[in-house]
PDB file of N, CA and C in Angstrom:
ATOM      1  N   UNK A   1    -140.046 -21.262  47.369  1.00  0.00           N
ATOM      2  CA  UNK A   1    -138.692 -21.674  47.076  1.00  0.00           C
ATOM      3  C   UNK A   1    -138.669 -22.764  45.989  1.00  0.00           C
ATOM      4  N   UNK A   2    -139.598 -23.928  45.984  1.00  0.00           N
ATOM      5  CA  UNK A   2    -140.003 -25.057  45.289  1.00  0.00           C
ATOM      6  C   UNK A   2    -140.432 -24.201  43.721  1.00  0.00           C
ATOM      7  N   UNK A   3    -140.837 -23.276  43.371  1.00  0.00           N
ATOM      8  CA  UNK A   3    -141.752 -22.881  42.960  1.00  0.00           C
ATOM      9  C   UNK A   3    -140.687 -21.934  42.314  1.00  0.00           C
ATOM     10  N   UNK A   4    -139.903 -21.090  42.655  1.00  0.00           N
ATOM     11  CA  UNK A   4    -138.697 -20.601  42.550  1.00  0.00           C
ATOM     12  C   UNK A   4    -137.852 -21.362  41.363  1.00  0.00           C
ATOM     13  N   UNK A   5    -137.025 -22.280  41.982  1.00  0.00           N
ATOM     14  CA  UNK A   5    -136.427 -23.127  41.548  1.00  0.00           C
ATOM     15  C   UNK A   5    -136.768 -23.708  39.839  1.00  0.00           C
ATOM     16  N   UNK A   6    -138.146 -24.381  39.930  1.00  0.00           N
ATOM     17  CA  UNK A   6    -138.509 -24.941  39.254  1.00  0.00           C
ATOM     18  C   UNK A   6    -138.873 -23.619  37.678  1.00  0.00           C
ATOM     19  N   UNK A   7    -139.417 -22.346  38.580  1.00  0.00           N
ATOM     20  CA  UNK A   7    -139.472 -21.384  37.473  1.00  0.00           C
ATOM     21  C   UNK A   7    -137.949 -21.141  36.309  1.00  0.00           C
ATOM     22  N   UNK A   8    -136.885 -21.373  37.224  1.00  0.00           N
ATOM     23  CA  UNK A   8    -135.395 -20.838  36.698  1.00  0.00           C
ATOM     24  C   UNK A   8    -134.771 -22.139  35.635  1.00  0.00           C
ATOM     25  N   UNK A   9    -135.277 -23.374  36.305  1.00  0.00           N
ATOM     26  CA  UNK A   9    -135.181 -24.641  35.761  1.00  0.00           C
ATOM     27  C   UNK A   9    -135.427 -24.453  34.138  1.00  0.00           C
ATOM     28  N   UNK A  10    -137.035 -24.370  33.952  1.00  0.00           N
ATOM     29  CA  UNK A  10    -137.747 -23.673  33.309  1.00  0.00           C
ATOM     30  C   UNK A  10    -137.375 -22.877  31.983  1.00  0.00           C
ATOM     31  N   UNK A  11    -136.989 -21.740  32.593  1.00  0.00           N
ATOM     32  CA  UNK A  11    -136.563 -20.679  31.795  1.00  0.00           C
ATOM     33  C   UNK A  11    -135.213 -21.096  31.251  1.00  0.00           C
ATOM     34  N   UNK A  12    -133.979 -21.704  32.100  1.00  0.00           N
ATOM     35  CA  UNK A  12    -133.097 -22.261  31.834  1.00  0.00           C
ATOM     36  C   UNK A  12    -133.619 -23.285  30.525  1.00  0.00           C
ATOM     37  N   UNK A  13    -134.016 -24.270  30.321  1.00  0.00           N
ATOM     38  CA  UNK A  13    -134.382 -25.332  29.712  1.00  0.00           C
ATOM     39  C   UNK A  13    -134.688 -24.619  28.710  1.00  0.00           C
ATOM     40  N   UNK A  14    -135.634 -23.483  28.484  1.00  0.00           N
ATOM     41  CA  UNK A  14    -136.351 -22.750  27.247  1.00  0.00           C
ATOM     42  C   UNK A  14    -135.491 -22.258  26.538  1.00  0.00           C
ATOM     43  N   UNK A  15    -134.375 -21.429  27.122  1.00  0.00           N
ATOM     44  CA  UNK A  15    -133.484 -20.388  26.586  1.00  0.00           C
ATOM     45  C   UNK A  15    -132.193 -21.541  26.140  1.00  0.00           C
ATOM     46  N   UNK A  16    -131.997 -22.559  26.512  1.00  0.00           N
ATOM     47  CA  UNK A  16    -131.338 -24.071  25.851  1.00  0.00           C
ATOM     48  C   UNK A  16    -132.078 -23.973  24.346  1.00  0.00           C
ATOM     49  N   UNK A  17    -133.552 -24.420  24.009  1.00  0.00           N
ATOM     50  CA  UNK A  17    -133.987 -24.647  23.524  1.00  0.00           C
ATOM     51  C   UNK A  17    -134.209 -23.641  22.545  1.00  0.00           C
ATOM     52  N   UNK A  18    -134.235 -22.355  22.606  1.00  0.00           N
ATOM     53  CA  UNK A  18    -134.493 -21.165  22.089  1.00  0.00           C
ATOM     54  C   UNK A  18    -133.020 -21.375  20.870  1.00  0.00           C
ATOM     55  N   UNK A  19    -131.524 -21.075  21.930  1.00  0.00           N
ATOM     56  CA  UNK A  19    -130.165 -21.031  21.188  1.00  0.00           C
ATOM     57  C   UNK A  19    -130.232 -22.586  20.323  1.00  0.00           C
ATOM     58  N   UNK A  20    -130.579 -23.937  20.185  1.00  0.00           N
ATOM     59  CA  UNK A  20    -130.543 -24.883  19.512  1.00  0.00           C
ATOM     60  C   UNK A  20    -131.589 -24.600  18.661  1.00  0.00           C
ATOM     61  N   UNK A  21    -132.401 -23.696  18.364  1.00  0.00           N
ATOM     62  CA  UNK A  21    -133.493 -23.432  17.662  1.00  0.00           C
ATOM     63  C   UNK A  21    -132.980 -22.852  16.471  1.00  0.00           C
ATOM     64  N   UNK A  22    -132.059 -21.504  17.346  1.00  0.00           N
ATOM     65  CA  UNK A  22    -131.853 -20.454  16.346  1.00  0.00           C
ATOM     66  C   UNK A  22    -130.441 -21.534  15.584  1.00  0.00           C
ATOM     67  N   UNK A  23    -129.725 -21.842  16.003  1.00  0.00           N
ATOM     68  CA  UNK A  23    -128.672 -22.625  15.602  1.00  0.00           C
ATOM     69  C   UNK A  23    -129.431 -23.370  14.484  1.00  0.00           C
ATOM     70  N   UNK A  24    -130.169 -24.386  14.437  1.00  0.00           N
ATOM     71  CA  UNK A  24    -130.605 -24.925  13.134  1.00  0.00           C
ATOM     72  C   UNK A  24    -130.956 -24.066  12.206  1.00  0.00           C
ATOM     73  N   UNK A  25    -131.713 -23.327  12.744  1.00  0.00           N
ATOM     74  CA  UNK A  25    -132.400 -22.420  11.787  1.00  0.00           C
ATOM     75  C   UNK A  25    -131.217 -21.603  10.975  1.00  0.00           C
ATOM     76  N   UNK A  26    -130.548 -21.557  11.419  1.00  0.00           N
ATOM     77  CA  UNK A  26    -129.273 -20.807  10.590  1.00  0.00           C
ATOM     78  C   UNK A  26    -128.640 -21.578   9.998  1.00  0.00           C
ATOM     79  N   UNK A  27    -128.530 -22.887  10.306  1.00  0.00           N
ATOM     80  CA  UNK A  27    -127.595 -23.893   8.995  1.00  0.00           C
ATOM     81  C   UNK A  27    -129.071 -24.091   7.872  1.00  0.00           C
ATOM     82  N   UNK A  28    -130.189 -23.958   8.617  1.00  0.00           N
ATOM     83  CA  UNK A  28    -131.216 -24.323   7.580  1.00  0.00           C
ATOM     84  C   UNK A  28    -131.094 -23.617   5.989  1.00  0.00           C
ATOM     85  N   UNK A  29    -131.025 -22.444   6.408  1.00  0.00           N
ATOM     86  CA  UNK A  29    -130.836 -20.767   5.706  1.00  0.00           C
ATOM     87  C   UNK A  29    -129.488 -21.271   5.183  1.00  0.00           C
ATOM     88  N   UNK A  30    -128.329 -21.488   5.198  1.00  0.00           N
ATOM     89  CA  UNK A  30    -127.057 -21.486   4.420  1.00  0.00           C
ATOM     90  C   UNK A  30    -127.251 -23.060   3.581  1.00  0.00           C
ATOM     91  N   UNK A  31    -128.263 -23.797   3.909  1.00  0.00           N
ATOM     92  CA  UNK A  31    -128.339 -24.750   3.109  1.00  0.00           C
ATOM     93  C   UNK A  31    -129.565 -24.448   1.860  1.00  0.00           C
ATOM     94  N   UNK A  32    -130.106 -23.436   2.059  1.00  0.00           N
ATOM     95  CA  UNK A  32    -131.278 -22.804   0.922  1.00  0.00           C
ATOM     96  C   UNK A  32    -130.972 -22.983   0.027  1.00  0.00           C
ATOM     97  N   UNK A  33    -131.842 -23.536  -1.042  1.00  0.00           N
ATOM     98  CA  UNK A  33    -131.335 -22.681  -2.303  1.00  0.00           C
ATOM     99  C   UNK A  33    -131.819 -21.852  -2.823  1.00  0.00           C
ATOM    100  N   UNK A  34    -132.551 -20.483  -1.912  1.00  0.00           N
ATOM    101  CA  UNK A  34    -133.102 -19.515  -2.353  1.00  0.00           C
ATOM    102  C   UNK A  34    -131.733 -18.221  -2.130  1.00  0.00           C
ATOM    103  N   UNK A  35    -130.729 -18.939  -0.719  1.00  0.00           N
ATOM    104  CA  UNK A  35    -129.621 -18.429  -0.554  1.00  0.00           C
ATOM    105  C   UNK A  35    -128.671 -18.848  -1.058  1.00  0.00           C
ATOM    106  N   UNK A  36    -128.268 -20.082  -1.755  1.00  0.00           N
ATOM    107  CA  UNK A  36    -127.100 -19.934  -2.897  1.00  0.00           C
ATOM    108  C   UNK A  36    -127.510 -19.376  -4.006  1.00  0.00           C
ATOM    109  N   UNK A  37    -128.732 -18.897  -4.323  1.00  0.00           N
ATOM    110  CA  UNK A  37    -129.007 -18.200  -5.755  1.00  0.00           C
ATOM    111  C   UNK A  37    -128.760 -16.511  -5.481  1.00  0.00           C
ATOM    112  N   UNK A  38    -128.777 -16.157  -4.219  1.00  0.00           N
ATOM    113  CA  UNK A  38    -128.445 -14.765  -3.896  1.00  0.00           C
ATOM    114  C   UNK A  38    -127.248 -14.528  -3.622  1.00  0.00           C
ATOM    115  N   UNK A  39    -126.321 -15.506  -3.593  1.00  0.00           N
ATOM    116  CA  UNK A  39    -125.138 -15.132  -3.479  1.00  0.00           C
ATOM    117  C   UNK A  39    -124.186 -15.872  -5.088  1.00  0.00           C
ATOM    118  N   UNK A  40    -125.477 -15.710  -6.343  1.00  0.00           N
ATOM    119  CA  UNK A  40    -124.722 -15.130  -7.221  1.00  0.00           C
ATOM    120  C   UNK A  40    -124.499 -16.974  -8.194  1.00  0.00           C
ATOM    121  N   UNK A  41    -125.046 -17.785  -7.526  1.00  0.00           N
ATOM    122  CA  UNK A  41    -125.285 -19.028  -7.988  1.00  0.00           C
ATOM    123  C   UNK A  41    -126.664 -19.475  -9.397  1.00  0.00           C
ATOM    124  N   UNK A  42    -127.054 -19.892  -9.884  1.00  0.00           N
ATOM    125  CA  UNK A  42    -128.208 -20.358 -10.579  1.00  0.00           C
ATOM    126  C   UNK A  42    -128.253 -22.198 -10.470  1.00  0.00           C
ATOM    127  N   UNK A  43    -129.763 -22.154 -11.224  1.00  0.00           N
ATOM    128  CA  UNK A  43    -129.934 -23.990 -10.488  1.00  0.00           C
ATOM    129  C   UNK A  43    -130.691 -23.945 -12.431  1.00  0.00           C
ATOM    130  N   UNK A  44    -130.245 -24.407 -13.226  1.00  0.00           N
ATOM    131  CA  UNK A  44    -130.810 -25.309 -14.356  1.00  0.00           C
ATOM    132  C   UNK A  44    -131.103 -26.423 -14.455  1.00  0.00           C
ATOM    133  N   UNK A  45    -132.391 -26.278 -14.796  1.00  0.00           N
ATOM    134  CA  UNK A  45    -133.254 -27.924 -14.904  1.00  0.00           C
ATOM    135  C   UNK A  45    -133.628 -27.801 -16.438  1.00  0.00           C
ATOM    136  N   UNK A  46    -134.081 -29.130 -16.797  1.00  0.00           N
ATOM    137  CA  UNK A  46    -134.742 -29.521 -18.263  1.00  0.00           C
ATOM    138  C   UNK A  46    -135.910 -29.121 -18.077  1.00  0.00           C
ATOM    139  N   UNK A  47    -136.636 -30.218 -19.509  1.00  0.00           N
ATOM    140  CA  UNK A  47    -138.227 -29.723 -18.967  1.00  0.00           C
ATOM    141  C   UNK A  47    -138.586 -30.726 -18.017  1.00  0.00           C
ATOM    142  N   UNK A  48    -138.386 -31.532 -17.523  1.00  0.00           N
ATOM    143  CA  UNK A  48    -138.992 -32.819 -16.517  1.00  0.00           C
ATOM    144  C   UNK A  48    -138.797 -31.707 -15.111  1.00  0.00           C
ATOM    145  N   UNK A  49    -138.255 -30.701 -15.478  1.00  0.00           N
ATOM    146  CA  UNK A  49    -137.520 -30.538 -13.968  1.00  0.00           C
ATOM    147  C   UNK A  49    -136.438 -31.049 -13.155  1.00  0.00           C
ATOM    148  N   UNK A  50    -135.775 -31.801 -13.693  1.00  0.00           N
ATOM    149  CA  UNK A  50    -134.494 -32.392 -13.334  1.00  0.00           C
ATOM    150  C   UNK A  50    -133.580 -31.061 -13.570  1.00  0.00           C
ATOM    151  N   UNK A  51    -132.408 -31.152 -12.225  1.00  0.00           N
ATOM    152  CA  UNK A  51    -131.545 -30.101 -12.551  1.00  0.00           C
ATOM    153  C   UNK A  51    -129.997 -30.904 -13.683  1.00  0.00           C
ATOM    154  N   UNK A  52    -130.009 -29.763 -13.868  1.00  0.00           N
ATOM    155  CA  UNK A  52    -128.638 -30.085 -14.986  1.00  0.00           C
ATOM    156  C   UNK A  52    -127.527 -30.306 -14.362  1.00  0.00           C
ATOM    157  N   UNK A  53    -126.285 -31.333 -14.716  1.00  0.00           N
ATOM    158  CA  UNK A  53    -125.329 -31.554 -13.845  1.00  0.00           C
ATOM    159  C   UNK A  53    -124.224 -31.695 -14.579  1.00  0.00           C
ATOM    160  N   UNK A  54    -124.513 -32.267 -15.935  1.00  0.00           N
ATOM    161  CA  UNK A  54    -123.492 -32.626 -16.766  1.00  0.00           C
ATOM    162  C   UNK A  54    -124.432 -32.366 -18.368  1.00  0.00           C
ATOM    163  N   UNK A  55    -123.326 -32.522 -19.424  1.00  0.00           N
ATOM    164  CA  UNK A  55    -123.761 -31.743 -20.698  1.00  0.00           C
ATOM    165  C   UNK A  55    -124.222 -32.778 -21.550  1.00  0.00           C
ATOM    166  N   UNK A  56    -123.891 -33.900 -20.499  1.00  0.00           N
ATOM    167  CA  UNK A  56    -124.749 -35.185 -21.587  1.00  0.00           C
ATOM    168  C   UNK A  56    -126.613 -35.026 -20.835  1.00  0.00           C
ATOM    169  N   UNK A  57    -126.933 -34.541 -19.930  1.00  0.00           N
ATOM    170  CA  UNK A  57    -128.238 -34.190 -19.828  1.00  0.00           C
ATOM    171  C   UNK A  57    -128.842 -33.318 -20.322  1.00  0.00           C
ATOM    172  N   UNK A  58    -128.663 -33.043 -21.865  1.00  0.00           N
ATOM    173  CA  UNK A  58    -129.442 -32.075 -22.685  1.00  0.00           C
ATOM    174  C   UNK A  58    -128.694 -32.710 -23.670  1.00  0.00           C
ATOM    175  N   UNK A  59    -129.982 -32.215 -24.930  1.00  0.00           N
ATOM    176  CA  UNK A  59    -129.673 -32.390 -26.415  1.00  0.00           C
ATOM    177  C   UNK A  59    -129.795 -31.085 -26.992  1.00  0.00           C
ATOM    178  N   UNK A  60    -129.649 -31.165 -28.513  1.00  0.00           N
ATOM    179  CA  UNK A  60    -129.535 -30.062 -29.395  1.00  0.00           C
ATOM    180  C   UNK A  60    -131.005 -29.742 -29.453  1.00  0.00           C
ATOM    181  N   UNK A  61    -131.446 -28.163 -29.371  1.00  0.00           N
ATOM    182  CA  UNK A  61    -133.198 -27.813 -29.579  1.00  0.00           C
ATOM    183  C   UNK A  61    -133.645 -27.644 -28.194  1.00  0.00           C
ATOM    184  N   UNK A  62    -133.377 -28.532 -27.007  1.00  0.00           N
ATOM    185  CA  UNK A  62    -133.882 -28.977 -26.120  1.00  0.00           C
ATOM    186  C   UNK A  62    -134.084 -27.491 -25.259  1.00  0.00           C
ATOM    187  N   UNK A  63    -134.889 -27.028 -24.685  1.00  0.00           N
ATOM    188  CA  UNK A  63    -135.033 -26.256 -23.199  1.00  0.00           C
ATOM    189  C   UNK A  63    -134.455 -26.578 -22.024  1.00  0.00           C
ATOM    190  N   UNK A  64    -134.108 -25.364 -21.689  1.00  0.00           N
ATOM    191  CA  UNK A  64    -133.488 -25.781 -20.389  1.00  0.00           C
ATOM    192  C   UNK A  64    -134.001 -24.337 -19.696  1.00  0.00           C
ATOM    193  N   UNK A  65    -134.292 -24.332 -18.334  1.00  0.00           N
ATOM    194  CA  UNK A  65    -134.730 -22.840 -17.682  1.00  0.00           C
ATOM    195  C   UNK A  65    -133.844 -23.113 -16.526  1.00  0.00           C
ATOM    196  N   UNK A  66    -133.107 -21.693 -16.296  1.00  0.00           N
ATOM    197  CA  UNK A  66    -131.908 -21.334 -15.461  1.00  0.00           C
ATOM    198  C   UNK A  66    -132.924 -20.352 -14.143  1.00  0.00           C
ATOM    199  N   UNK A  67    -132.806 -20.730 -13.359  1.00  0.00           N
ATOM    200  CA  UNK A  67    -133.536 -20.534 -11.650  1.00  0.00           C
ATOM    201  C   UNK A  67    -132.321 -19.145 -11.303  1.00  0.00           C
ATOM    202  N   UNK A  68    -132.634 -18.151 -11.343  1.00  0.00           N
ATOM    203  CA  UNK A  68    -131.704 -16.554 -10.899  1.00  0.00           C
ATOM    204  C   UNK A  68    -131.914 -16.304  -9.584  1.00  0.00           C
ATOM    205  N   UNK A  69    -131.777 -15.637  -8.329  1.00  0.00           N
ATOM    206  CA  UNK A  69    -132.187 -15.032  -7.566  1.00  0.00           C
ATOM    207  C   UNK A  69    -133.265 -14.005  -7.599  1.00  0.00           C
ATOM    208  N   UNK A  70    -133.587 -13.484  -8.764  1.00  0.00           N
ATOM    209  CA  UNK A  70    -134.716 -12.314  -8.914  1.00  0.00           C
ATOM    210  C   UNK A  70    -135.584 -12.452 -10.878  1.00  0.00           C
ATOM    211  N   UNK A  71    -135.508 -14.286 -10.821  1.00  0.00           N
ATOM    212  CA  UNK A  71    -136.807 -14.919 -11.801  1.00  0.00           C
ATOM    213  C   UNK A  71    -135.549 -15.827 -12.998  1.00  0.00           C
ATOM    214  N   UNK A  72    -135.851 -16.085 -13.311  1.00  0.00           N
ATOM    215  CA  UNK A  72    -135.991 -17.623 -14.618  1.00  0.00           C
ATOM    216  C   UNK A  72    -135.853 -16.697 -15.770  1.00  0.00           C
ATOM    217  N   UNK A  73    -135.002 -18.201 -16.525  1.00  0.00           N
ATOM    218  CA  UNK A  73    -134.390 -17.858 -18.052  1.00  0.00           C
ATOM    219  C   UNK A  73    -134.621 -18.866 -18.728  1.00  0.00           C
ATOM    220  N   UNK A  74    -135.429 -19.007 -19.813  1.00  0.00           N
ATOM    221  CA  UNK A  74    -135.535 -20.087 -20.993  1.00  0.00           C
ATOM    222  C   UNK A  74    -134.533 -19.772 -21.787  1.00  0.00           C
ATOM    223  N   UNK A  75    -134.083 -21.159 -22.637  1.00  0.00           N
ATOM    224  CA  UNK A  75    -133.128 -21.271 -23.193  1.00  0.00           C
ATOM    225  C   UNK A  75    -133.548 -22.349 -24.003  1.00  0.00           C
ATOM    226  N   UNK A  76    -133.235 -22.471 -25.096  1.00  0.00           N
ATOM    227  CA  UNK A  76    -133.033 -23.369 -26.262  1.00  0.00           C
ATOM    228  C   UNK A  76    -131.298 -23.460 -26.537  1.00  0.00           C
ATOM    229  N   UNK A  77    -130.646 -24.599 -26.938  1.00  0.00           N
ATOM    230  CA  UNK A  77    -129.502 -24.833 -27.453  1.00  0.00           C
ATOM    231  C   UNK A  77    -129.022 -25.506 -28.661  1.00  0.00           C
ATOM    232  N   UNK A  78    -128.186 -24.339 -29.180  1.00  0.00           N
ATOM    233  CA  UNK A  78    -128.101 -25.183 -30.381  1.00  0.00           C
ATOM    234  C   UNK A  78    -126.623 -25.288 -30.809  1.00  0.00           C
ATOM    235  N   UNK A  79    -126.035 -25.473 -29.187  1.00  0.00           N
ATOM    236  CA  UNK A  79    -124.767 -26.619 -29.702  1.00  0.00           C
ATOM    237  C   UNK A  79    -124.242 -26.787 -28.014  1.00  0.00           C
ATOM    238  N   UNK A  80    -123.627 -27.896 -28.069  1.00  0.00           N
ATOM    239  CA  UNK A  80    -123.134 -28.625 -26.861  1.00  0.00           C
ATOM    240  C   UNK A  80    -121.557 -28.618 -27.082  1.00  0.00           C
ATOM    241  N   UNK A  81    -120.424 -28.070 -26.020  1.00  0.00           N
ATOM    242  CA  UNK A  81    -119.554 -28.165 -25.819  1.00  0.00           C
ATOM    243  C   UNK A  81    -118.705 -28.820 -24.915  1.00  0.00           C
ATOM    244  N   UNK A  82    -118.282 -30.165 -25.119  1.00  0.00           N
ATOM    245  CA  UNK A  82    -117.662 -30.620 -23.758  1.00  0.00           C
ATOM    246  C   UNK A  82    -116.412 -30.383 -23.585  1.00  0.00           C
ATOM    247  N   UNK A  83    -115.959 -30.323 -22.460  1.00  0.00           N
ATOM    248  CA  UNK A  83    -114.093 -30.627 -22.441  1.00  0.00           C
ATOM    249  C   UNK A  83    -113.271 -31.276 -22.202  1.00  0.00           C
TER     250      UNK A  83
END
């Protein structure tokens, strides 16, 4: 009965632990950025590897490589447009 109990305890506690498992693991995945690039997003960095955020972080000539869901784009620029 002791033995009982403590098995269901147990399994109870695991299957807690199992659903808070899968739960992170699924905000983990919507915070990816292997999954905002598959749903149609890209990530541009310089050459340091810094990502791009604004158009004063690049100059004229400069490289920049654009991160796709299915591989990378080099780029050279040879003009800057702000608005």
């Amino acid at each position: 009965m002791v033995n009982e109990k403590l098995r269901k305890a147990m399994t109870t506690l695991t299957d807690k632990h199992k659903i808070t498992l899968s739960i992170q693991a699924n905000s983990l995945h919507h915070l990816s950025p292997l999954n905002t690039l598959s749903r149609g997003f890209s990530i541009t960095t310089n050459a340091k590897n810094q990502v791009l955020s604004s158009t004063t972080d690049i100059k004229i000539n400069q490289t920049i490589t654009t991160q796709l869901a299915d591989g990378k784009l080099y780029s050279n620029f040879e003009k800057i447009e702000e608005n």
